[in-house]
Protein backbone atom coordinates (compact mmCIF):
# COMPACT_ATOMS: atom_id res chain seq x y z
CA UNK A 1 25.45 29.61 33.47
CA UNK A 2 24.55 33.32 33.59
CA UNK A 3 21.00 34.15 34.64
CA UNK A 4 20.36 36.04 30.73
CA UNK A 5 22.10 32.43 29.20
CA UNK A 6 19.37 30.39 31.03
CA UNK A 7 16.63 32.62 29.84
CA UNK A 8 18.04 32.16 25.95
CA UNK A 9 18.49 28.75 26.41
CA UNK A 10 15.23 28.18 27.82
CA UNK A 11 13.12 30.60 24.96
CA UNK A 12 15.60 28.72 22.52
CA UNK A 13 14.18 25.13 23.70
CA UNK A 14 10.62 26.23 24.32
CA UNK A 15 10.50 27.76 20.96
CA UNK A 16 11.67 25.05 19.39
CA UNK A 17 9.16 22.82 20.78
CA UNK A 18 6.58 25.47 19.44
CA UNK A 19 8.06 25.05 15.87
CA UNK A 20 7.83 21.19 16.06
CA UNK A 21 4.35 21.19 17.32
CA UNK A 22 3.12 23.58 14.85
CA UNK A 23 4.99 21.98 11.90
CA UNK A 24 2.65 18.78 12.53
CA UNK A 25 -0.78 19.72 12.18
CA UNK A 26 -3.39 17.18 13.31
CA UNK A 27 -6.44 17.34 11.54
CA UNK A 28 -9.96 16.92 12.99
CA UNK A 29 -11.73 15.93 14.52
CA UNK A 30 -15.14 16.29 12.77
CA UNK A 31 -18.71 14.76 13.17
CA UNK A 32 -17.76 13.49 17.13
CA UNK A 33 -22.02 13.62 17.04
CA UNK A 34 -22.42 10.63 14.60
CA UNK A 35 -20.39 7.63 16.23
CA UNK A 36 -22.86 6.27 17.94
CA UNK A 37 -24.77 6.59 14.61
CA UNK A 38 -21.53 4.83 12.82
CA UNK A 39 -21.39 2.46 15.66
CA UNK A 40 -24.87 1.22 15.01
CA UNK A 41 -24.12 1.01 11.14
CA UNK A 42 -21.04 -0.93 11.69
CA UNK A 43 -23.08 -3.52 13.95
CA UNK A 44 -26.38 -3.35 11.25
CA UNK A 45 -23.54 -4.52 8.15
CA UNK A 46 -21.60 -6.60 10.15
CA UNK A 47 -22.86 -9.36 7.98
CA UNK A 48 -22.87 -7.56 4.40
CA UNK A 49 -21.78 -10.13 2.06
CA UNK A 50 -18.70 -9.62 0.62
CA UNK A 51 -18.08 -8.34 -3.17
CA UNK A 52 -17.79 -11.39 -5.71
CA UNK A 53 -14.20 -10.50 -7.29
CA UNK A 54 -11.13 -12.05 -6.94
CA UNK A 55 -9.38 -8.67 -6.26
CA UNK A 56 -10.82 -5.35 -5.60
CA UNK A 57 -9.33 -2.13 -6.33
CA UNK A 58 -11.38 0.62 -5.37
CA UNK A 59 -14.76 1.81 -4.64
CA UNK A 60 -17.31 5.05 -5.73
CA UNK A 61 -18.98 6.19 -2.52
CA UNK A 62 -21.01 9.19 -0.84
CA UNK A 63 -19.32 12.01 1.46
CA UNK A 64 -22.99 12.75 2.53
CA UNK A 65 -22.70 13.31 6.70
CA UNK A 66 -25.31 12.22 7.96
CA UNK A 67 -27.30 10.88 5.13
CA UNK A 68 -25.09 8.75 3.73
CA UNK A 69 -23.71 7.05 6.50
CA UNK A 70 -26.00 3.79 6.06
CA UNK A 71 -24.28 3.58 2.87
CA UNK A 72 -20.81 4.31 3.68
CA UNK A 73 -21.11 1.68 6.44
CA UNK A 74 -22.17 -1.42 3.96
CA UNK A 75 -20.01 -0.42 1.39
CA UNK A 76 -16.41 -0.59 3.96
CA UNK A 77 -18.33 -3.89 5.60
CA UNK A 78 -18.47 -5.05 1.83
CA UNK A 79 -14.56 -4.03 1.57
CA UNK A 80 -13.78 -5.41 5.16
CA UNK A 81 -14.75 -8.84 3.49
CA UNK A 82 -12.37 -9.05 0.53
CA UNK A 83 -9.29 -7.25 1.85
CA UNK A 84 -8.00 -5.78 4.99
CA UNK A 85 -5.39 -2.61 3.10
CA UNK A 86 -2.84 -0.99 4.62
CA UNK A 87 -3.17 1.83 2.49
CA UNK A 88 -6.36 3.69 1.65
CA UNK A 89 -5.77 6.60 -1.28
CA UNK A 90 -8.82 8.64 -0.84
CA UNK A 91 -9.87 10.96 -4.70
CA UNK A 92 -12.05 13.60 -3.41
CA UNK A 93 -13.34 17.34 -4.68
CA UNK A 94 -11.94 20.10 -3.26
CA UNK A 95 -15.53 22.08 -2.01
CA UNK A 96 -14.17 25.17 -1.96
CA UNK A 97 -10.88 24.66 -4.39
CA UNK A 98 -8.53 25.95 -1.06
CA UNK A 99 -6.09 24.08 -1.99
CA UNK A 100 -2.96 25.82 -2.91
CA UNK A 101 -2.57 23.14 -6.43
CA UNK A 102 -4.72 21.70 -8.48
CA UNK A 103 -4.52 18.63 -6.74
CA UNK A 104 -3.14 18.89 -3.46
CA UNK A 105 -2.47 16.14 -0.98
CA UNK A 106 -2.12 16.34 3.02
CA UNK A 107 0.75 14.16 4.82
CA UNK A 108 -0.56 14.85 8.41
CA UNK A 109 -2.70 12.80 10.67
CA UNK A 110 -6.05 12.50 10.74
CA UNK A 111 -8.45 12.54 14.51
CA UNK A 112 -11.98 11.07 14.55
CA UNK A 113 -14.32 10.26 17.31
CA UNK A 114 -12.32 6.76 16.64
CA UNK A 115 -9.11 7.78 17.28
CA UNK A 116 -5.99 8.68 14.98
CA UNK A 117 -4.88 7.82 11.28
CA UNK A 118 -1.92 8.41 10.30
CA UNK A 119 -0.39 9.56 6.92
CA UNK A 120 1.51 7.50 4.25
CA UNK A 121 4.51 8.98 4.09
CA UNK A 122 5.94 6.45 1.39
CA UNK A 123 3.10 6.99 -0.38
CA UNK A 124 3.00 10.57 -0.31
CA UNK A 125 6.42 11.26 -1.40
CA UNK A 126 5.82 9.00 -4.21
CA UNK A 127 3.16 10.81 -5.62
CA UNK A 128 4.96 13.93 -5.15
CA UNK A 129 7.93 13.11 -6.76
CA UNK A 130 5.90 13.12 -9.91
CA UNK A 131 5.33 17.04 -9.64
CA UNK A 132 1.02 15.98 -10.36
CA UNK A 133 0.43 17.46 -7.32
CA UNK A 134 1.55 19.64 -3.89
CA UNK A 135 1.43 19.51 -0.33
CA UNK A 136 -1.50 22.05 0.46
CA UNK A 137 -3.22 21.29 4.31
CA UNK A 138 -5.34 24.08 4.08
CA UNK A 139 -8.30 22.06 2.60
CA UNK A 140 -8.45 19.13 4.67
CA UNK A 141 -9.12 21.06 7.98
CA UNK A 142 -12.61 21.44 7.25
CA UNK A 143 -13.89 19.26 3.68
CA UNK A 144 -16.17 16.68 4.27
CA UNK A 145 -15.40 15.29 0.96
CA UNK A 146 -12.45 13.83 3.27
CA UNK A 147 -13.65 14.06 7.36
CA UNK A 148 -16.71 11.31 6.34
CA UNK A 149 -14.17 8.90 4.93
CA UNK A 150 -12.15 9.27 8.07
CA UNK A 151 -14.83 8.84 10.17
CA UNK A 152 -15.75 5.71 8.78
CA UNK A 153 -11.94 3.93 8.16
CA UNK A 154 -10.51 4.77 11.55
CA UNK A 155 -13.66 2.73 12.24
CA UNK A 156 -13.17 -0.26 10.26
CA UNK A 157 -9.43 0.08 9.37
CA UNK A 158 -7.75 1.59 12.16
CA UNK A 159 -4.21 0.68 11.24
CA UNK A 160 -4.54 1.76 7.83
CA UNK A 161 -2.23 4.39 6.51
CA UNK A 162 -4.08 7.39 4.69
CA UNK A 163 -3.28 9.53 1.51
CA UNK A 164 -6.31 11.76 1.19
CA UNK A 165 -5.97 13.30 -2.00
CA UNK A 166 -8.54 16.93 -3.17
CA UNK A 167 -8.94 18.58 -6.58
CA UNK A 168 -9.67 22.18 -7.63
CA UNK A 169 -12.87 22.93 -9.75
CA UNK A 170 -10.35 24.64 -11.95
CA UNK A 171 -8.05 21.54 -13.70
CA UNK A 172 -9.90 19.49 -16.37
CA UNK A 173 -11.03 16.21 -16.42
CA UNK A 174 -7.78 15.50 -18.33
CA UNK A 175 -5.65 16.62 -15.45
CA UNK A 176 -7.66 13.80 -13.59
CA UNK A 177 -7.00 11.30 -15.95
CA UNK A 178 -3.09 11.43 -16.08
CA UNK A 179 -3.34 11.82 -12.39
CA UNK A 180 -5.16 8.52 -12.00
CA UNK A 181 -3.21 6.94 -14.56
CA UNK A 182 -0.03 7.61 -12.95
CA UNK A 183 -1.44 6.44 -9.24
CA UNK A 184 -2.23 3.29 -10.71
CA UNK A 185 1.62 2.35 -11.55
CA UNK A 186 2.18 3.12 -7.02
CA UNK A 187 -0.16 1.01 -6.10
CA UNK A 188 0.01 -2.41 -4.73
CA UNK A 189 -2.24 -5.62 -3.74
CA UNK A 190 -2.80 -3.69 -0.07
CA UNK A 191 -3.76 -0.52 -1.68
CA UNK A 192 -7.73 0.38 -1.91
CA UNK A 193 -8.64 2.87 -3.73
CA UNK A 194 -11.57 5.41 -2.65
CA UNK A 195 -13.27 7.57 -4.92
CA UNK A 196 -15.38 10.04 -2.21
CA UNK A 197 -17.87 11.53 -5.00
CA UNK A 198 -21.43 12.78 -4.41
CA UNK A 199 -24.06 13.16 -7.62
CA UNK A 200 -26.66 15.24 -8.69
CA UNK A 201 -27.47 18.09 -6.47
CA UNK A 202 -30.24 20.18 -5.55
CA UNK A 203 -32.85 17.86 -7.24
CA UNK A 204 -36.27 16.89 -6.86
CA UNK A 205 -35.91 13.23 -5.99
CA UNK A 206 -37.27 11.31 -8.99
CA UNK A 207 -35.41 13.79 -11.51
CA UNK A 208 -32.04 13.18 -9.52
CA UNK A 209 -32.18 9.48 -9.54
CA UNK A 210 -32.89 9.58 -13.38
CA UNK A 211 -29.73 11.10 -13.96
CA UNK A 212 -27.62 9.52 -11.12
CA UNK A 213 -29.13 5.98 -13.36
CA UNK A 214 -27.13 7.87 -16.54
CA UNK A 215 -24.36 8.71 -14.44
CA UNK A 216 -23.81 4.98 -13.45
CA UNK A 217 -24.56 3.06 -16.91
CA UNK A 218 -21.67 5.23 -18.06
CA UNK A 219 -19.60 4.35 -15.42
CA UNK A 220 -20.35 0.63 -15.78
CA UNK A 221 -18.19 0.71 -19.00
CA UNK A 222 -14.80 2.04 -16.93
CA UNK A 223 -14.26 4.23 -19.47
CA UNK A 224 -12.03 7.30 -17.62
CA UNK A 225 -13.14 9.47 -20.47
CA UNK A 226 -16.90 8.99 -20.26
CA UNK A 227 -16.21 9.29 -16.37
CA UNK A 228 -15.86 13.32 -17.39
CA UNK A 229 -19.62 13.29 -18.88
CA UNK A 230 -21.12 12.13 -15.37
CA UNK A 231 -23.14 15.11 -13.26
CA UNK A 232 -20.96 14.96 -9.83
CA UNK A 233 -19.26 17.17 -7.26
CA UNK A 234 -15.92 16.45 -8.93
CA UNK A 235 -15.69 15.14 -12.54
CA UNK A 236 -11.71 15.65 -12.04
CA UNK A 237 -11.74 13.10 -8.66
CA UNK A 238 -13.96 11.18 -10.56
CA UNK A 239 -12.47 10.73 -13.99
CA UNK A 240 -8.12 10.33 -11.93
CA UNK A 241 -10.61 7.17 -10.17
CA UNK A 242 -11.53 5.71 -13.43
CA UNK A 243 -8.35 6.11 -15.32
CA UNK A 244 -6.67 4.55 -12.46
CA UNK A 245 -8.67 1.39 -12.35
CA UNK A 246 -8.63 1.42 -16.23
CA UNK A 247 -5.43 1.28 -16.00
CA UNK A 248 -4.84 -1.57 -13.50
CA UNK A 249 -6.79 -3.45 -15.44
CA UNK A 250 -10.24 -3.19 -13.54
CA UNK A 251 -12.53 -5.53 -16.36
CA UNK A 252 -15.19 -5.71 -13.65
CA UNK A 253 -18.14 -3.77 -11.33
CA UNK A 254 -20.43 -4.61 -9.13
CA UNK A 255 -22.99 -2.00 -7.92
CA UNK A 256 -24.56 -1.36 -4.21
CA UNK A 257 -26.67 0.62 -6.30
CA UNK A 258 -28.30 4.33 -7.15
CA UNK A 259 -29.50 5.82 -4.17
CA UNK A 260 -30.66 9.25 -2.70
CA UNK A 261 -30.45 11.47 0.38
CA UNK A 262 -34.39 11.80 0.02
CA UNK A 263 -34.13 7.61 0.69
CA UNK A 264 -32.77 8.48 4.57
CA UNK A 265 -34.42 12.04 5.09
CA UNK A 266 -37.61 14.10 4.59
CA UNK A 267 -36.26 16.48 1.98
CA UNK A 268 -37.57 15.16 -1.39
CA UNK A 269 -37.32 18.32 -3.21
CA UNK A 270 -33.77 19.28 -3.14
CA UNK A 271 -31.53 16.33 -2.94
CA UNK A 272 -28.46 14.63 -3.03
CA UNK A 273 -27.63 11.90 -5.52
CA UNK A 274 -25.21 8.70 -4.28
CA UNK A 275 -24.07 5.96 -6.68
CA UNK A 276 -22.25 3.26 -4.78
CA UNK A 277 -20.06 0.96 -6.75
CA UNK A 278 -16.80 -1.74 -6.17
CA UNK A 279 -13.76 -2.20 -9.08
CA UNK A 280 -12.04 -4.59 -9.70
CA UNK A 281 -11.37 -8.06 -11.40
């Protein structure tokens, strides 16, 4: 071979390679400062009791980094108890609507301080063969509406496969809704089902647990519709969540409860609102 073929050949290969890597973003990883934090949570819970259902479909819970964390811990202890998925859909709100559709879903891998999760590719093909949503990566490089769930499943469900999930500020609550209803009809006994929703904002402690007590009698009904009424970073993740465990036939909650970031912190004047709840039957 020529001297000017081995050169071609060799930009050919090494630009290939290039494409490839680049065509498989890895996402993360975030918050590599809280695993020791997550590592004492995960031994604190280890002995959270588990929820009283017969089968559990899916769960409300904070994004809050670091506040939160307590929470998040007991609530996948709680999980870790009933059911050990293999697939974890995560519904969260889109902080800063990059996505490229109103509901866009990632099929890369995820890295935490934990190691690697990987994507559902099943999964995600399913969901986009129903044209309800697009492939859009751009908003799961940074939101921690999604980075705090993976910090905490590559903890306690490693092997899981992922399908984090974002929507816009800009579809309605109705978008949600068909969303979740059609999610409902993929899902299967190994599924769990993660609704990664924080409440009231910017509130004087007292004031935001009176309405995150509102926010939670309504969603005590499982009613997807009144699920649109609740104050929260994403009425649209929110209300897809509760039409999808309408529709599986969720007849049953149990609560962790109403809490607040002024509960784990200092700040009591401008706070963060958590309600912490389990689905199922």
């Amino acid at each position: 071979m020529s001297r000017i073929g081995l050169i071609v050949v060799t930009i050919f290969v090494c630009g290939g390679l290039m494409l490839s890597s680049a065509a498989h973003a890895i996402h993360g990883p975030r918050f590599e400062s809280d695993k020791s934090f997550v590592n004492r949570m995960f031994r604190l819970y280890s002995t959270a009791p588990r929820i009283k259902m017969s089968r559990v479909y899916g769960g409300i819970v904070t994004h809050h980094i670091p506040d939160g964390i307590p929470l998040m811990a007991q609530f996948y202890s709680k999980v870790k108890k009933n059911l050990n998925p293999r697939t974890i859909i995560i519904l969260a709100p889109d902080h800063v609507d990059a996505g490229k559709y109103g509901i866009s879903i990632s099929e890369e891998d995820f890295v935490t301080p934990f190691g690697k999760l990987s994507s559902s590719g099943d999964m995600v093909k399913k969901i986009l063969r129903t044209g309800l949503a697009g492939v859009s990566e751009k908003p799961f490089e940074l939101d921690h509406s999604i980075h705090s769930q993976m910090l905490l499943i590559s903890k306690y469900f490693p092997k899981a496969k992922v399908v984090p999930i974002v929507f816009r500020s800009s579809i309605s609550v109705e978008d949600g809704r068909t969303f979740g209803s059609m999610l409902s009809g993929l899902v299967d006994s190994s599924t769990f089902i993660v609704a990664s929703i924080d409440f009231a904002h910017y509130l004087e402690k007292n004031k935001s647990r009176a309405i995150d007590n509102q926010s939670a009698a309504l969603l005590q009904t499982i009613n997807p519709r009144l699920a649109g009424l609740v104050e929260a970073d994403s009425p649209q993740a929110l209300s897809a969540f509760m039409a999808a465990m309408s529709t599986l036939g969720a007849n049953k909650s149990e609560a962790m409860g109403v809490f607040n970031s002024g509960d784990f912190g200092n700040n009591q004047t401008s706070t963060t609102g958590y309600v912490v709840k389990f689905f199922g039957r």
